[in-house]
Structures are given as structure tokens and as C-alpha cells.
N, C-alpha and C. Protein backbone atom coordinates (compact mmCIF):
# COMPACT_ATOMS: atom_id res chain seq x y z
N UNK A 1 102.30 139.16 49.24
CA UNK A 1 101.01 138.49 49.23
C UNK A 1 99.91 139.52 48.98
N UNK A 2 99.01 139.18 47.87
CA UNK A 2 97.99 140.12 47.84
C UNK A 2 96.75 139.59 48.26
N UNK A 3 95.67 139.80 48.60
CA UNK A 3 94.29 139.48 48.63
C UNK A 3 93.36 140.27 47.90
N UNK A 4 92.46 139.93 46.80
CA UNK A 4 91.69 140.44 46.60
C UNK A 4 90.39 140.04 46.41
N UNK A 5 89.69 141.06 46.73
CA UNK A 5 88.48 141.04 46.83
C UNK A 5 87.57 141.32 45.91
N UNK A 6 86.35 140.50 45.44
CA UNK A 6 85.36 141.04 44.63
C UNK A 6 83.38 139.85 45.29
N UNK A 7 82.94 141.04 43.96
CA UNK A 7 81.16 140.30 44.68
C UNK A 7 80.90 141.63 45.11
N UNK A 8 81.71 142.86 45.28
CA UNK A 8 80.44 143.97 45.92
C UNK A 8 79.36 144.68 44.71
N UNK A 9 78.77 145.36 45.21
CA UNK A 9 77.74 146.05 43.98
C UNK A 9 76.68 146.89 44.88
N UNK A 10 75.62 147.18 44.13
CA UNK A 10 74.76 148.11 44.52
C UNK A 10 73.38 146.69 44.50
N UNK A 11 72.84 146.77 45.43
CA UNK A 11 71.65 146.06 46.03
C UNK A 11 70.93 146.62 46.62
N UNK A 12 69.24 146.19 46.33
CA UNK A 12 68.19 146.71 46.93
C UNK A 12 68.07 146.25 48.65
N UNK A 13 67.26 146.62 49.71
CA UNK A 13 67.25 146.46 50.59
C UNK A 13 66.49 144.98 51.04
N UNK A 14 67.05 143.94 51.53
CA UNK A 14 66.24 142.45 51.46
C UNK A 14 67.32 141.62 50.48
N UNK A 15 67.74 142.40 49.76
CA UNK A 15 68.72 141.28 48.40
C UNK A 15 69.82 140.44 49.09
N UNK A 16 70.83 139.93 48.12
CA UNK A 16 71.66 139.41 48.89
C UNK A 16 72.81 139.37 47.99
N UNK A 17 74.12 139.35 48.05
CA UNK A 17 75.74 139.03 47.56
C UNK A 17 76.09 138.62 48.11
N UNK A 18 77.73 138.14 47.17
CA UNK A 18 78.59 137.25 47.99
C UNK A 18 79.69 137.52 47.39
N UNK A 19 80.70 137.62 48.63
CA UNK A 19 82.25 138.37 48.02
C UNK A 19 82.83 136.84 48.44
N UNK A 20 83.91 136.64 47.22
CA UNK A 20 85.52 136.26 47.29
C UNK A 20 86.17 136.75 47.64
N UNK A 21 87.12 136.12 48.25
CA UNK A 21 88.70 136.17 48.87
C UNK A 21 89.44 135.70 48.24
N UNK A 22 90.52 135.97 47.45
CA UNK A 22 91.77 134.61 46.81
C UNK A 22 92.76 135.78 46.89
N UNK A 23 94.01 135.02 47.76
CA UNK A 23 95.62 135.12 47.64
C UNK A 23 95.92 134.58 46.75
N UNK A 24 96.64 135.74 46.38
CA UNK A 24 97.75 135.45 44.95
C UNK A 24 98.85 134.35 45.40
N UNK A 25 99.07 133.98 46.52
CA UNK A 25 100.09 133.10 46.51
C UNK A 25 99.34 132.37 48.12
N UNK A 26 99.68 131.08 48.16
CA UNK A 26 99.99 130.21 49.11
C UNK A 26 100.39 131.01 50.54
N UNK A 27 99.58 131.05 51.34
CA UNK A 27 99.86 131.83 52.62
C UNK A 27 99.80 130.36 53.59
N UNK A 28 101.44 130.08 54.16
CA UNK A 28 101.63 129.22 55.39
C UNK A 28 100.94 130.21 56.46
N UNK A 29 100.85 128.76 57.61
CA UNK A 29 100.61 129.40 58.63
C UNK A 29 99.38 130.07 59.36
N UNK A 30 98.54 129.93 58.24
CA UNK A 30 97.44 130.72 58.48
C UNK A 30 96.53 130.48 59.84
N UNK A 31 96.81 131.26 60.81
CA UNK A 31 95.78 131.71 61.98
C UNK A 31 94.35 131.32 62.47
N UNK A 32 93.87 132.53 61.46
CA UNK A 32 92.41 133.11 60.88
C UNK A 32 92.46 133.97 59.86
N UNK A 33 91.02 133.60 59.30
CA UNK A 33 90.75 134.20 58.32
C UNK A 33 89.19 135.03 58.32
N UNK A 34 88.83 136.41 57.85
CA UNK A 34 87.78 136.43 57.90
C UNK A 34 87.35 138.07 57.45
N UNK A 35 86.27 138.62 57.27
CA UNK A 35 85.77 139.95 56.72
C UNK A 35 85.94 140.60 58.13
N UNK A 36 85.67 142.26 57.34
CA UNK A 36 85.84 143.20 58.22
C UNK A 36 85.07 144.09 57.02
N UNK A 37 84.46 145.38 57.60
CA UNK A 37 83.73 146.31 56.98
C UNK A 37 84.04 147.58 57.56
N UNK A 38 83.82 148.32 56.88
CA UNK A 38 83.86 150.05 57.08
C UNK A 38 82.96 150.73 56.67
N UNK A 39 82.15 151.31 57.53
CA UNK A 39 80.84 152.32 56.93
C UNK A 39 81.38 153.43 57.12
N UNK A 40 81.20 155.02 56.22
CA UNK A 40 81.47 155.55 55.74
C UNK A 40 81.56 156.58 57.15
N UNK A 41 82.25 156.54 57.93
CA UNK A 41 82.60 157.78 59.05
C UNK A 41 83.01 157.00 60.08
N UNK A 42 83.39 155.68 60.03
CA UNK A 42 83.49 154.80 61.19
C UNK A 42 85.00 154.32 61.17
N UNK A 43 85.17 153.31 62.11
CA UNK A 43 86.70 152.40 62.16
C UNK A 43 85.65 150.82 61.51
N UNK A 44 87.12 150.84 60.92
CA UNK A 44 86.91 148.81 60.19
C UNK A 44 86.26 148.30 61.65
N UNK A 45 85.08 147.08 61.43
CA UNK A 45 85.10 146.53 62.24
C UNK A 45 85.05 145.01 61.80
N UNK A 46 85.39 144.00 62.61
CA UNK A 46 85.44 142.31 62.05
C UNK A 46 83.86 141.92 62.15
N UNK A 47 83.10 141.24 61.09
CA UNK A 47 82.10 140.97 60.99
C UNK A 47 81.95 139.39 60.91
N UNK A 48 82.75 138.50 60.23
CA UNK A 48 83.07 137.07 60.40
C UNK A 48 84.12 136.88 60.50
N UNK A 49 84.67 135.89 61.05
CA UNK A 49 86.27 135.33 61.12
C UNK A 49 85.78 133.66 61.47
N UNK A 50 86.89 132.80 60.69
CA UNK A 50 87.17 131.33 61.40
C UNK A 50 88.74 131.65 61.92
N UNK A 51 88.64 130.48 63.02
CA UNK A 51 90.30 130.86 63.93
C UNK A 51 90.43 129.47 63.79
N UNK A 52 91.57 129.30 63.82
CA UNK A 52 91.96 128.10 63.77
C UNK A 52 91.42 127.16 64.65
N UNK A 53 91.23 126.00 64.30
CA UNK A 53 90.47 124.88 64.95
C UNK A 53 88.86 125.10 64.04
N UNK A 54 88.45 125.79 63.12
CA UNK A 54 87.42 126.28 62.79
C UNK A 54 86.21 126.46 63.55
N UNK A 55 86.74 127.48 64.63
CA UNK A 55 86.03 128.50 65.29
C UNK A 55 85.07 129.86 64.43
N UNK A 56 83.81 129.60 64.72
CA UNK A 56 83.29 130.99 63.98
C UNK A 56 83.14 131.53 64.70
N UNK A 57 82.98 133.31 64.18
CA UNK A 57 82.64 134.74 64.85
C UNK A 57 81.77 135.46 64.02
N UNK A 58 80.88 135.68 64.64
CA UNK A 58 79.81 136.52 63.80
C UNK A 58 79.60 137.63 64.31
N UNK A 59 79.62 138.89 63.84
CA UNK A 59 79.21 140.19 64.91
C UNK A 59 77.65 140.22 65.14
N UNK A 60 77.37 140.51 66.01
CA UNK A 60 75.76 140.30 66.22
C UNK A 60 75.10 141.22 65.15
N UNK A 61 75.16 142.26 64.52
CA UNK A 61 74.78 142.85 63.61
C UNK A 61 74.66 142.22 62.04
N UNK A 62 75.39 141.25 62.18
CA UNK A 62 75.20 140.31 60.87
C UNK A 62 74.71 139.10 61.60
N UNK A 63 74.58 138.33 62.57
CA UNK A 63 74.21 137.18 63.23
C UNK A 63 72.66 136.87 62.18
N UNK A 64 72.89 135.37 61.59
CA UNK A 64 71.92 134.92 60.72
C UNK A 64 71.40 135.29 59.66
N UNK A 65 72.07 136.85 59.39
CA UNK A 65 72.00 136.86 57.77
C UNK A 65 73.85 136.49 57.00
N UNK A 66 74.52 136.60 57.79
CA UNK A 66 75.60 136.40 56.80
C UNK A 66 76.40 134.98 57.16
N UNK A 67 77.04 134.22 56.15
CA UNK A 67 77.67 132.81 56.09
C UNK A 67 79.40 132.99 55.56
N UNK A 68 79.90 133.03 56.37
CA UNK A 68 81.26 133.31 56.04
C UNK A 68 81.37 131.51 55.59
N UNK A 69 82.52 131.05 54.63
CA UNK A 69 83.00 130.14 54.05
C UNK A 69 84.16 129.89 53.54
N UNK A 70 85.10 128.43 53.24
CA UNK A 70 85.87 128.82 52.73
C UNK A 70 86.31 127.51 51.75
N UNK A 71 87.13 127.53 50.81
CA UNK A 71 87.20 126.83 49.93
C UNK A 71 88.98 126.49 49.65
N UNK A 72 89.68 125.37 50.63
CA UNK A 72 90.43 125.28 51.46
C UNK A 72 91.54 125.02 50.18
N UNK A 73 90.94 124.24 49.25
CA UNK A 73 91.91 123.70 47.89
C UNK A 73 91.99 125.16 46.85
N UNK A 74 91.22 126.05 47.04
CA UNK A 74 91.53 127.42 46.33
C UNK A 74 92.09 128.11 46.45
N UNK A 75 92.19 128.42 47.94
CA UNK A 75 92.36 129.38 49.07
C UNK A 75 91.48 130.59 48.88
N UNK A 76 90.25 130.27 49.02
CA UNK A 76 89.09 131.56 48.73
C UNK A 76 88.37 131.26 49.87
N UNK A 77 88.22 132.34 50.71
CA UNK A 77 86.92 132.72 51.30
C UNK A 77 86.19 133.54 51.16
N UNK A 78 84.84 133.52 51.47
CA UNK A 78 83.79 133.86 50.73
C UNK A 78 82.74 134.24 52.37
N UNK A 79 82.06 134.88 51.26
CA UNK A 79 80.72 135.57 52.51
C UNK A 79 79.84 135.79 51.89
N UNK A 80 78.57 135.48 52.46
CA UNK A 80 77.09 135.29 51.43
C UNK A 80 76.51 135.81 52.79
N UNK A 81 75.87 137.15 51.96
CA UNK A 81 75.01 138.46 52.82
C UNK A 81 73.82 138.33 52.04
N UNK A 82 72.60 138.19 53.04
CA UNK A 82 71.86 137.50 52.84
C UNK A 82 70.17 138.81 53.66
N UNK A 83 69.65 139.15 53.06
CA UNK A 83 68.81 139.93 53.93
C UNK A 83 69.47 141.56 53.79
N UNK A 84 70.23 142.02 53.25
CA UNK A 84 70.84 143.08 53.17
C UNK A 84 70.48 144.25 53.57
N UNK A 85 70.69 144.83 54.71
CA UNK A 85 69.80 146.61 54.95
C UNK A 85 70.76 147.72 54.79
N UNK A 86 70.44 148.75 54.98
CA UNK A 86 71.06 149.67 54.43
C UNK A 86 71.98 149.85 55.56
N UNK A 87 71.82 149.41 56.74
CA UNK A 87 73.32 150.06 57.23
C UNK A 87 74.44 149.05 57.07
N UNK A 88 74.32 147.84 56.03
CA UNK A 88 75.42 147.13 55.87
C UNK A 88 76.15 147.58 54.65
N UNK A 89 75.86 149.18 54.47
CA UNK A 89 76.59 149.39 53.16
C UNK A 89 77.65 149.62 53.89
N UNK A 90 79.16 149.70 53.21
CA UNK A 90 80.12 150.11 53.58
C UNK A 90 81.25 149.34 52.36
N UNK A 91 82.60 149.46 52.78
CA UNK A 91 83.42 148.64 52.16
C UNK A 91 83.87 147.30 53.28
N UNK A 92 84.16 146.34 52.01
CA UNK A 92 84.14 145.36 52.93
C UNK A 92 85.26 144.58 52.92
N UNK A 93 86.24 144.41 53.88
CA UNK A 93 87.63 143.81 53.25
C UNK A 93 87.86 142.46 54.10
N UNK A 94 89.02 141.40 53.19
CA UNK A 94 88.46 140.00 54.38
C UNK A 94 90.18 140.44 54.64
N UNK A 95 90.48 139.63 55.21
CA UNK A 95 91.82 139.52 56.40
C UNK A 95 92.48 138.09 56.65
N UNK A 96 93.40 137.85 56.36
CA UNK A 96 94.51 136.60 56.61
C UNK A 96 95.17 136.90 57.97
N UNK A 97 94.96 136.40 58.93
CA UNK A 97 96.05 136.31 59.74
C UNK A 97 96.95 134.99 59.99
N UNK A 98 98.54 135.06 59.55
CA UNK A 98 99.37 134.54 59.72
C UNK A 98 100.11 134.65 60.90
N UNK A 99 100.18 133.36 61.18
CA UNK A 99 100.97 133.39 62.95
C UNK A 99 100.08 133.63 64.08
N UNK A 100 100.49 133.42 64.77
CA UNK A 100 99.83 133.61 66.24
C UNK A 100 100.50 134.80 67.53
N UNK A 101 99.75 135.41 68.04
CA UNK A 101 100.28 135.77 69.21
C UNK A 101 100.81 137.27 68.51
N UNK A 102 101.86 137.82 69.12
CA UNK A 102 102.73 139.28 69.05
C UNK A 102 103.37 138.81 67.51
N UNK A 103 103.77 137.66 67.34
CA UNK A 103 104.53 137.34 65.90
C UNK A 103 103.65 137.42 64.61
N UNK A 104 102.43 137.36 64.94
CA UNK A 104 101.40 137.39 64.02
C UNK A 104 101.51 138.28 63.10
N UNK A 105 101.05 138.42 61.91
CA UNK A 105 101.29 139.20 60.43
C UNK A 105 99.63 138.88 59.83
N UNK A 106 98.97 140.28 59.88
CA UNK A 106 97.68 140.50 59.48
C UNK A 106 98.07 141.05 57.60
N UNK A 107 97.04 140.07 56.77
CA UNK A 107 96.99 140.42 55.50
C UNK A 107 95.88 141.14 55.14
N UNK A 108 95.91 142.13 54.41
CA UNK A 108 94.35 142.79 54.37
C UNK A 108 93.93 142.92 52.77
N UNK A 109 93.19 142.75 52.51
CA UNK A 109 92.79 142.90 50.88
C UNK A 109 92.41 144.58 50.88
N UNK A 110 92.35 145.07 49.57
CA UNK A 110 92.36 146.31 49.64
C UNK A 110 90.38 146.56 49.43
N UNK A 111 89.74 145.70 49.37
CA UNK A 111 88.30 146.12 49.83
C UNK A 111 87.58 145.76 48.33
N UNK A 112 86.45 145.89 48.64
CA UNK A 112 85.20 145.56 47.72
C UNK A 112 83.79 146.71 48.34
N UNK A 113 83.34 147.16 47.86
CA UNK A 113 82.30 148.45 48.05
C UNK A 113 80.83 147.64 47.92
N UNK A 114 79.96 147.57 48.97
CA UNK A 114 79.25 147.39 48.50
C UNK A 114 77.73 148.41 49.54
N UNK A 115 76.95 148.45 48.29
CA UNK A 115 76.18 149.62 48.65
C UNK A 115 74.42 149.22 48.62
N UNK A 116 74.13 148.91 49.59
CA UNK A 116 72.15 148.54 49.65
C UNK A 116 71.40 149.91 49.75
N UNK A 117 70.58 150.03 48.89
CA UNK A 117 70.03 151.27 48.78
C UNK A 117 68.13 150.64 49.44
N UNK A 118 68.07 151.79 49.95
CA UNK A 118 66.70 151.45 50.70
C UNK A 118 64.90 152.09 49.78
């Protein structure tokens, strides 16, 4: 299963993008789904996720500028960053989790870069 990611770029500070998600194949089972980011000296951290039952999570650092989404007949999810500042540059990767619990199987896309210049 692959995931990939696109929508990153270079943006002014205030602008806004929006990354895709699409698996190359049909993922049963699916958990949650949702982004994660990496700024450049840090650990990944989760920035949106839906969990099953369509539960949202927003990290308070994105709270009301960003809209995680998903487009259930595609299998694309999507995130629309909205207000953009410079410390939301980083890379930004979304995440499949299949299964639940210790059995669970995390999918990771290999990332999308995106960079707000101030």
C-alpha cells in the first residue's frame, strides 16, 4: 500500500494550501486517518486525525486554521491550511491506520514539503 501525498509548495505568510491523500489500493479496515508534520529539528507530530466513528483531532497549534477532510468514494484525504505562519513550515505526511489496538498497522505516505516564508 502506498500513500501519497501532494498540495505542498512555498507560501507567503497569511496564504493558504491544501494537500491530498490517495492510496494506491483499497485499504480494509481502516481505524483512522489523518496528517502529521515535521519541522526541521523536531519529532513528527499528529496535527489532524478522524477515528473511527468520525471523531476529530486538531492540535491546538492548528485549531481553526486547518480542515482536515475526506472523500470516502476516492479514498483521499485532504487538509486545507488556511492562515499559514511560518512555524507551520515543515513536511507534512497524512497516516492510515488499519486495525485497532496492538494489531494495528500504521500507513505513512512519504511526505509533501511545505514551506511559508514570512
Amino acid at each position: 500500500v502506498q500513500l501519497v501525498e501532494s498540495g505542498g509548495g512555498v507560501v507567503q505568510t497569511g496564504g493558504s494550501l491544501r494537500l491530498s491523500c490517495r492510496a494506491s489500493e483499497n485499504i480494509p479496515d481502516v481505524s483512522a486517518m489523518g496528517w502529521g508534520r515535521q519541522a526541521p529539528g523536531t519529532q513528527r507530530e499528529l496535527i489532524a486525525s478522524f477515528t473511527r466513528g468520525s471523531r476529530l483531532f486538531y492540535a491546538d497549534s492548528v485549531k481553526g486554521r486547518f480542515i482536515i477532510t475526506r472523500d470516502n468514494a476516492r479514498e483521499t484525504l485532504f487538509l486545507q491550511m488556511n492562515d499559514l505562519k511560518p512555524e507551520d513550515t515543515g513536511v507534512y505526511y497524512c497516516k492510515w491506520r488499519q486495525g485497532v489496538g496492538d494489531s494495528g498497522v500504521d500507513h505513512w505516505g512519504r511526505g509533501t514539503q511545505v514551506t511559508v516564508s514570512s
